[in-house]
N, C-alpha and C. Protein backbone atom coordinates (compact mmCIF):
# COMPACT_ATOMS: atom_id res chain seq x y z
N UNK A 1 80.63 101.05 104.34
CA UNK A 1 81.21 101.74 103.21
C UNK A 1 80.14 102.60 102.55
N UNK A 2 80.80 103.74 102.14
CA UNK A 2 79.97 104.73 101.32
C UNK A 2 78.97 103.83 99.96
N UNK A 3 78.12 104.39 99.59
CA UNK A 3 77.02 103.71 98.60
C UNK A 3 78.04 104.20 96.90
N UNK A 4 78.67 105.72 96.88
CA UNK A 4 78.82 106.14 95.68
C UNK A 4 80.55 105.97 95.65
N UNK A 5 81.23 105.06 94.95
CA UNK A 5 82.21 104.90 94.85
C UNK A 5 83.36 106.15 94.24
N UNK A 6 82.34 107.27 93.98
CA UNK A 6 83.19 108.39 93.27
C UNK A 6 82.87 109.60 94.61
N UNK A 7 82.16 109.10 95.18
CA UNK A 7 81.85 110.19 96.55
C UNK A 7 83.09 110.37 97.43
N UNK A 8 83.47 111.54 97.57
CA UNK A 8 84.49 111.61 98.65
C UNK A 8 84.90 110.74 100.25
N UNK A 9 83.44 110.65 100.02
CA UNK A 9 84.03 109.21 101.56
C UNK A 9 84.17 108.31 101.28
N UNK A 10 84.04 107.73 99.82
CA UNK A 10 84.32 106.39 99.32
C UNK A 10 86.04 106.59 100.11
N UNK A 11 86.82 107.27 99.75
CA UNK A 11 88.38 107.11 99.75
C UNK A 11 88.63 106.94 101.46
N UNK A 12 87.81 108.06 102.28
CA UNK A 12 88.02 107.76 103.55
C UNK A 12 87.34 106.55 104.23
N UNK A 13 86.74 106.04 103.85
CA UNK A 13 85.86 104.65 104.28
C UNK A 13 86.92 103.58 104.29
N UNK A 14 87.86 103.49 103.27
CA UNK A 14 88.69 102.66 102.35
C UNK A 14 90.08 102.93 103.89
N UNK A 15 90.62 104.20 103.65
CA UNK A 15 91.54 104.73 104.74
C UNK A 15 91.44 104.13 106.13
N UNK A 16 89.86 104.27 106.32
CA UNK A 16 89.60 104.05 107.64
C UNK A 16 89.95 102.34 107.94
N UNK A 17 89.21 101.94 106.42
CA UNK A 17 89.48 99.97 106.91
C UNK A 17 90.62 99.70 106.79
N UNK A 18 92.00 100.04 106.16
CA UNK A 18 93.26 100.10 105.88
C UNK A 18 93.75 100.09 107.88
N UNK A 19 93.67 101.34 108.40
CA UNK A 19 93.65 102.15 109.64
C UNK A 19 93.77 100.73 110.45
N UNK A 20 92.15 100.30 110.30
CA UNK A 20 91.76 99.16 111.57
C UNK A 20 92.58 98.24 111.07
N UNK A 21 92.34 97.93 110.36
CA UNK A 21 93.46 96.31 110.08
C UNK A 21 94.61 96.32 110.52
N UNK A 22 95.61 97.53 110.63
CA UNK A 22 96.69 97.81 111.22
C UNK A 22 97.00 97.54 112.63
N UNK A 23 96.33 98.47 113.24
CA UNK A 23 96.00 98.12 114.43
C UNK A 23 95.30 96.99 115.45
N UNK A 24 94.85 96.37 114.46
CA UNK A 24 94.37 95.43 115.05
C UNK A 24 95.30 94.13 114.92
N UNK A 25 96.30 94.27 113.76
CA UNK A 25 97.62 93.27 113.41
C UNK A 25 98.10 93.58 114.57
N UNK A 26 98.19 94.62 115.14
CA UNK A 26 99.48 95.10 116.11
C UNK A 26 99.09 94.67 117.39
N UNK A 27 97.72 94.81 116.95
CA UNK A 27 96.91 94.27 118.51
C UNK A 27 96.70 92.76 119.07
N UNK A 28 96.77 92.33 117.75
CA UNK A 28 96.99 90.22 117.81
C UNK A 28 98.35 89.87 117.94
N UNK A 29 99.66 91.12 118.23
CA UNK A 29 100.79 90.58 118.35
C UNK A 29 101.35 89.91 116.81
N UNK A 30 100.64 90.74 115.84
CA UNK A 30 101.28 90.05 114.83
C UNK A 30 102.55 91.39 114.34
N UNK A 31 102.99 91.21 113.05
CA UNK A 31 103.76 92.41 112.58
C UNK A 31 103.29 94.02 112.80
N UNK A 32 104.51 94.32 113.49
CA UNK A 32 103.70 95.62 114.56
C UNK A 32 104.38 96.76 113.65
N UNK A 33 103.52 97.79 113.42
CA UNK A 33 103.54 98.61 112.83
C UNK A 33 103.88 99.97 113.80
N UNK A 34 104.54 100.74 113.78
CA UNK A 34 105.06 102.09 114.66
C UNK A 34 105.35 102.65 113.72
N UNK A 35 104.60 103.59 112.79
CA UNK A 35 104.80 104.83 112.27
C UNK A 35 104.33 106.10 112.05
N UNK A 36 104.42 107.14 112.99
CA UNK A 36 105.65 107.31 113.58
C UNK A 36 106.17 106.84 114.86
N UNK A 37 104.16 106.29 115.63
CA UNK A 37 104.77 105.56 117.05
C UNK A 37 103.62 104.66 117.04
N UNK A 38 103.80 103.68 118.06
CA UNK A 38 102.65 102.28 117.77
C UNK A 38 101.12 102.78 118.46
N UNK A 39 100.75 104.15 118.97
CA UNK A 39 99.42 104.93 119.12
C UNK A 39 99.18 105.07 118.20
N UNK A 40 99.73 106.11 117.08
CA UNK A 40 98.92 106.55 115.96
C UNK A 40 99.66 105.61 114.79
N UNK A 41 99.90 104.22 114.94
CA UNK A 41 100.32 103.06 113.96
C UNK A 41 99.32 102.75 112.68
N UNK A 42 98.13 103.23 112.44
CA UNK A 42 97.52 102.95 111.47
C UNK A 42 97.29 103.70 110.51
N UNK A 43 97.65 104.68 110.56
CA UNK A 43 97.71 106.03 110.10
C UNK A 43 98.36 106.34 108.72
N UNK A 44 99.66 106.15 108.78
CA UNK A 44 100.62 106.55 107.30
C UNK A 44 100.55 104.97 106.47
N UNK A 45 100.30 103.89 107.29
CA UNK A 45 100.56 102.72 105.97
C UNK A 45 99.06 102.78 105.50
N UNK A 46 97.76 103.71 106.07
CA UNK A 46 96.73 103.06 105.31
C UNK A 46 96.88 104.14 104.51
N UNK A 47 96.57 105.36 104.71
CA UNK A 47 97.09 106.06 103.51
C UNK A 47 98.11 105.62 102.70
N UNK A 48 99.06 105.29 102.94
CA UNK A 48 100.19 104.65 101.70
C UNK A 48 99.36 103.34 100.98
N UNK A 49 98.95 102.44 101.75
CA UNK A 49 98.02 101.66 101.24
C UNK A 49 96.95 101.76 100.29
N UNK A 50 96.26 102.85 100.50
CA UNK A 50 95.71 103.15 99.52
C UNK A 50 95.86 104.15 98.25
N UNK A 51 96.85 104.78 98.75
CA UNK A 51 97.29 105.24 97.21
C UNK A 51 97.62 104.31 96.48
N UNK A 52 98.51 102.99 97.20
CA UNK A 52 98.89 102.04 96.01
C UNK A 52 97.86 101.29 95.32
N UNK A 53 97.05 101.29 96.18
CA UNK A 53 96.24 100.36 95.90
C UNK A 53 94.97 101.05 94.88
N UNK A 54 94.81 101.87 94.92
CA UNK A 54 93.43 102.57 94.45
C UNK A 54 94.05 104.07 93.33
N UNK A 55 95.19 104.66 93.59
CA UNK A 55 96.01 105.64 92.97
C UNK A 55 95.99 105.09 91.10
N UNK A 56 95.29 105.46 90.31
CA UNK A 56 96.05 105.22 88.51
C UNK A 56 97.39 105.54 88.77
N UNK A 57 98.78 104.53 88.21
CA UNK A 57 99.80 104.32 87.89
C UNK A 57 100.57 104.83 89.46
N UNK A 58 100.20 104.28 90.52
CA UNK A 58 100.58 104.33 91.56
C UNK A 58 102.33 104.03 91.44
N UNK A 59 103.32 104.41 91.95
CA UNK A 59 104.41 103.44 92.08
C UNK A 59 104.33 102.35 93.15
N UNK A 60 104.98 101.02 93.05
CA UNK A 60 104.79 99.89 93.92
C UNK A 60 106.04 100.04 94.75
N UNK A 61 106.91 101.02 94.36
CA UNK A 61 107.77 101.45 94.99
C UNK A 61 108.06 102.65 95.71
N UNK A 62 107.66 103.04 96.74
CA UNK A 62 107.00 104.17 97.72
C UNK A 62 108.27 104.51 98.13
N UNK A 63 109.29 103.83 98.38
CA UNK A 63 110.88 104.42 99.05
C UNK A 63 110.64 106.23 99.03
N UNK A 64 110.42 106.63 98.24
CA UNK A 64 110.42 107.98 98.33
C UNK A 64 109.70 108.81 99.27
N UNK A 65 108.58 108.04 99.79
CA UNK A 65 107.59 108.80 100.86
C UNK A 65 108.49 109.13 102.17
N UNK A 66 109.24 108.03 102.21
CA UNK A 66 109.14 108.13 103.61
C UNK A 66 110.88 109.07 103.50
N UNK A 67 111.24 109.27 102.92
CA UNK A 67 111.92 110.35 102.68
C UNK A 67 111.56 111.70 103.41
N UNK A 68 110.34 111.85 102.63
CA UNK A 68 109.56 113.13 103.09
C UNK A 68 109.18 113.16 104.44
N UNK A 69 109.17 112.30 104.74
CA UNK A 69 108.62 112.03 105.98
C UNK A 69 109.36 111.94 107.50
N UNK A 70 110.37 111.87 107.17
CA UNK A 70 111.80 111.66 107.67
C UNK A 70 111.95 113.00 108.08
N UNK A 71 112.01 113.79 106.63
CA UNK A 71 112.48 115.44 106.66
C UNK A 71 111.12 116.11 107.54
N UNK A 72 110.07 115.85 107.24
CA UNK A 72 108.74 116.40 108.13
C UNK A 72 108.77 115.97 109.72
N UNK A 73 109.34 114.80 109.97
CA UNK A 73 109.26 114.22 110.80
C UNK A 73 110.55 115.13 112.09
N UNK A 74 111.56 115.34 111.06
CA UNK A 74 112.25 116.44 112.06
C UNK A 74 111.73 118.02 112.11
N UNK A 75 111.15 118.31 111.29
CA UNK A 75 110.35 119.53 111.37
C UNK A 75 109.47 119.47 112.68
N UNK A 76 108.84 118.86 112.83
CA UNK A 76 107.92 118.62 113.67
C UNK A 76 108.04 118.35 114.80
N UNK A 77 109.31 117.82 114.96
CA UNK A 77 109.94 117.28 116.75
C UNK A 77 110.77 118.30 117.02
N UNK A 78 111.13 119.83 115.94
CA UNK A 78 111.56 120.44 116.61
C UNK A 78 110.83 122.05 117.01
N UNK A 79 109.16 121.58 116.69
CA UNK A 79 108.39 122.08 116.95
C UNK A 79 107.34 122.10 117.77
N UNK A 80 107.48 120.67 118.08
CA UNK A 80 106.66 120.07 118.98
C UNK A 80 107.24 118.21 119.28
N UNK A 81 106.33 117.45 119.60
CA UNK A 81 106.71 116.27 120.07
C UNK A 81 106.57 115.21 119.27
N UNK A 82 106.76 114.30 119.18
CA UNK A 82 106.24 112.79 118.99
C UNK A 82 105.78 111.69 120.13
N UNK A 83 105.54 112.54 121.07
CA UNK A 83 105.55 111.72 122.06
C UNK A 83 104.00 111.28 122.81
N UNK A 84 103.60 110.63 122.54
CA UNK A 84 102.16 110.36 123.05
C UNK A 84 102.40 110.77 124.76
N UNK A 85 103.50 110.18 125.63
CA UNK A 85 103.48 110.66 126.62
C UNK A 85 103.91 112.14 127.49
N UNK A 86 104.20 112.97 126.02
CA UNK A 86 104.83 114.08 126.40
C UNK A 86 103.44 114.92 125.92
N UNK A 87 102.57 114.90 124.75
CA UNK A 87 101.68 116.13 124.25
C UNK A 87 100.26 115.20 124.05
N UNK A 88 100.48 113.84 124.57
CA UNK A 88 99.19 113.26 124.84
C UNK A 88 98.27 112.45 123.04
N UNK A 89 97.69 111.62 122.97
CA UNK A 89 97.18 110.74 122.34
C UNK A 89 96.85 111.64 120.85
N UNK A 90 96.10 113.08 120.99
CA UNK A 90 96.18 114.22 119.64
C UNK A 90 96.95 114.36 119.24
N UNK A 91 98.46 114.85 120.08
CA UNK A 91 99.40 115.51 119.49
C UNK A 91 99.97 114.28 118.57
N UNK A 92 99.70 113.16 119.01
CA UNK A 92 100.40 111.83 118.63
C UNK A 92 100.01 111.65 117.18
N UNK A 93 98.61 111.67 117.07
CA UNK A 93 97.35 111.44 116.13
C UNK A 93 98.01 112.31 114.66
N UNK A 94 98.36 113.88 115.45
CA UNK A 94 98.73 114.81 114.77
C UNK A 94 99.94 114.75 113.75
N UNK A 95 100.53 113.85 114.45
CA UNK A 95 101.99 114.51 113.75
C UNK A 95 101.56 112.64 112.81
N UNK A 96 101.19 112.01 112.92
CA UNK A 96 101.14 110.91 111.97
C UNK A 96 100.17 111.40 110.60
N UNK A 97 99.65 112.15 111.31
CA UNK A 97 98.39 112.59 110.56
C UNK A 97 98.92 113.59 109.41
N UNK A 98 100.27 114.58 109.57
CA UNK A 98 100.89 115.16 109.00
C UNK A 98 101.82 114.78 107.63
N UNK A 99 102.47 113.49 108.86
CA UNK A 99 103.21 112.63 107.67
C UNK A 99 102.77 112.24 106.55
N UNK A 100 101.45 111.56 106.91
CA UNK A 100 101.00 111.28 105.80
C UNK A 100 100.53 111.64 105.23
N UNK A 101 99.88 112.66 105.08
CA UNK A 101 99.41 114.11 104.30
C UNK A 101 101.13 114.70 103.43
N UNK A 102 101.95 114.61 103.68
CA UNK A 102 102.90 115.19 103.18
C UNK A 102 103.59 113.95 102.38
N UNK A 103 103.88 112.72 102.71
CA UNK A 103 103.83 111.45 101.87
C UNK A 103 102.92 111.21 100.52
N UNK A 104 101.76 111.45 101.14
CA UNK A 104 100.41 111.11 99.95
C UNK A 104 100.94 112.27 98.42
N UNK A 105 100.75 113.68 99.29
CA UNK A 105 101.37 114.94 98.08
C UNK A 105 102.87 114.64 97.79
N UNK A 106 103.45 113.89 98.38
CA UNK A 106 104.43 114.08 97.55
C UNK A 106 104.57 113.15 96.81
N UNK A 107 104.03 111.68 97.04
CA UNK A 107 103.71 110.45 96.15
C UNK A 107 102.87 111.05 94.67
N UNK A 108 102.35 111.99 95.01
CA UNK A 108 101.10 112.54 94.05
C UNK A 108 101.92 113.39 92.97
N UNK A 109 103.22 113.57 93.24
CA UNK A 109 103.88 114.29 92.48
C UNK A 109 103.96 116.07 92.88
N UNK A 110 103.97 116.43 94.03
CA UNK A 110 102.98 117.63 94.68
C UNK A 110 104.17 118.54 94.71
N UNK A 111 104.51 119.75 94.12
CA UNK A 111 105.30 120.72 95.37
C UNK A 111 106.20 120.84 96.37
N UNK A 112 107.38 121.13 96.77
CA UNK A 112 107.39 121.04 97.83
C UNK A 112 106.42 122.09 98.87
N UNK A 113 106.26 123.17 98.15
CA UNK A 113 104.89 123.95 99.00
C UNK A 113 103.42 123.23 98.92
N UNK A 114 103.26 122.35 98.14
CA UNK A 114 101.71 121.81 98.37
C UNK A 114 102.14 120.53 99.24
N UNK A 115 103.66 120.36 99.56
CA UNK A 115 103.49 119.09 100.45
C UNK A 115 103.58 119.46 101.77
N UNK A 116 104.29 120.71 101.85
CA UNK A 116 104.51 121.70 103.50
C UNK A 116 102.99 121.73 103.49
N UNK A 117 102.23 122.56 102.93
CA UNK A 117 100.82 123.03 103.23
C UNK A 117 100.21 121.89 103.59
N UNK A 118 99.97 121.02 103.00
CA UNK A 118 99.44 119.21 103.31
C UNK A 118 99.72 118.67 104.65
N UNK A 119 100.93 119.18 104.78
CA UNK A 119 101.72 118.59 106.35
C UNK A 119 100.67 119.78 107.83
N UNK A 120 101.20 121.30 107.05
CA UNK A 120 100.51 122.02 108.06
C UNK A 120 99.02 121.51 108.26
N UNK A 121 98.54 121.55 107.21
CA UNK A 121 96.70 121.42 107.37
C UNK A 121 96.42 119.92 107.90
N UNK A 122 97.22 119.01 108.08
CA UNK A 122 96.63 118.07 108.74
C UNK A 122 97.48 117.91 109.93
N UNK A 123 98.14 118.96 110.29
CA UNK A 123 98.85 118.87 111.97
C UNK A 123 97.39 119.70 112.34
N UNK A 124 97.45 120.80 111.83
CA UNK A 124 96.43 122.19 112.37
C UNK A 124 95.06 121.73 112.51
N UNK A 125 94.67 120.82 112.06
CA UNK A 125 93.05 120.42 112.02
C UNK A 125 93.29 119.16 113.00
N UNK A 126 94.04 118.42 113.37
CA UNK A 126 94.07 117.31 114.31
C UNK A 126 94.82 117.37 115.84
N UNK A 127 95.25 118.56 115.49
CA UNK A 127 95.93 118.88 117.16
C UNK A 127 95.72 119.96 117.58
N UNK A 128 94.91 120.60 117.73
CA UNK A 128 93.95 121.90 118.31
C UNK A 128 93.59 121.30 119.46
């Protein structure tokens, strides 16, 4: 973990241990996590995880993310795949990577243009 708790990798350090724990539940055969598929499974609950967890006046009630996510989630399959075996382990990475970028802004109270832009910039930087 980062040394400065206000440093920007404090939050991704946090993401990242959220990430492993997931996967590694899924990997002991315990409660298996697939969202949006069980490759990139660690992905949207650690981000959701840590907004709740670390977010001032977080809601404990997230129902609304995955709303967004739903609607992004068809954006995206009719732009490209979800399929780890169709666009390979990135594209997979990508589109989880999107969701939750567009979940987090819209949990954050965001736009619907700062939650599209959120969605683009973390498809566009993870699936190149």
């Amino acid at each position: 973990m980062s040394g400065d708790p206000l440093g920007p990798m404090h939050a991704l350090d946090w993401v990242n241990v959220f990430a492993l724990a997931v996967n590694e539940e899924n990997a002991a055969g315990g409660q298996v996590v697939t969202a949006p598929t069980n490759g990139a499974a660690g992905i949207v609950p650690a981000v959701l995880h840590y907004y709740r967890r670390f977010e001032p006046g977080a809601d404990d009630d997230a129902s609304f993310v995955p709303a967004h996510r739903r609607r992004d989630r068809h954006a995206l399959q009719a732009k490209c795949s979800i399929s780890g075996a169709e666009m390979g382990c990135q594209g997979e990475v990508g589109v989880a990577c999107s969701m939750a970028a567009a979940g987090l802004v819209s949990a954050l109270n965001g736009s619907n243009e700062q939650i599209e832009n959120a969605a683009e910039i973390a498809w566009s930087t993870t699936s190149d």
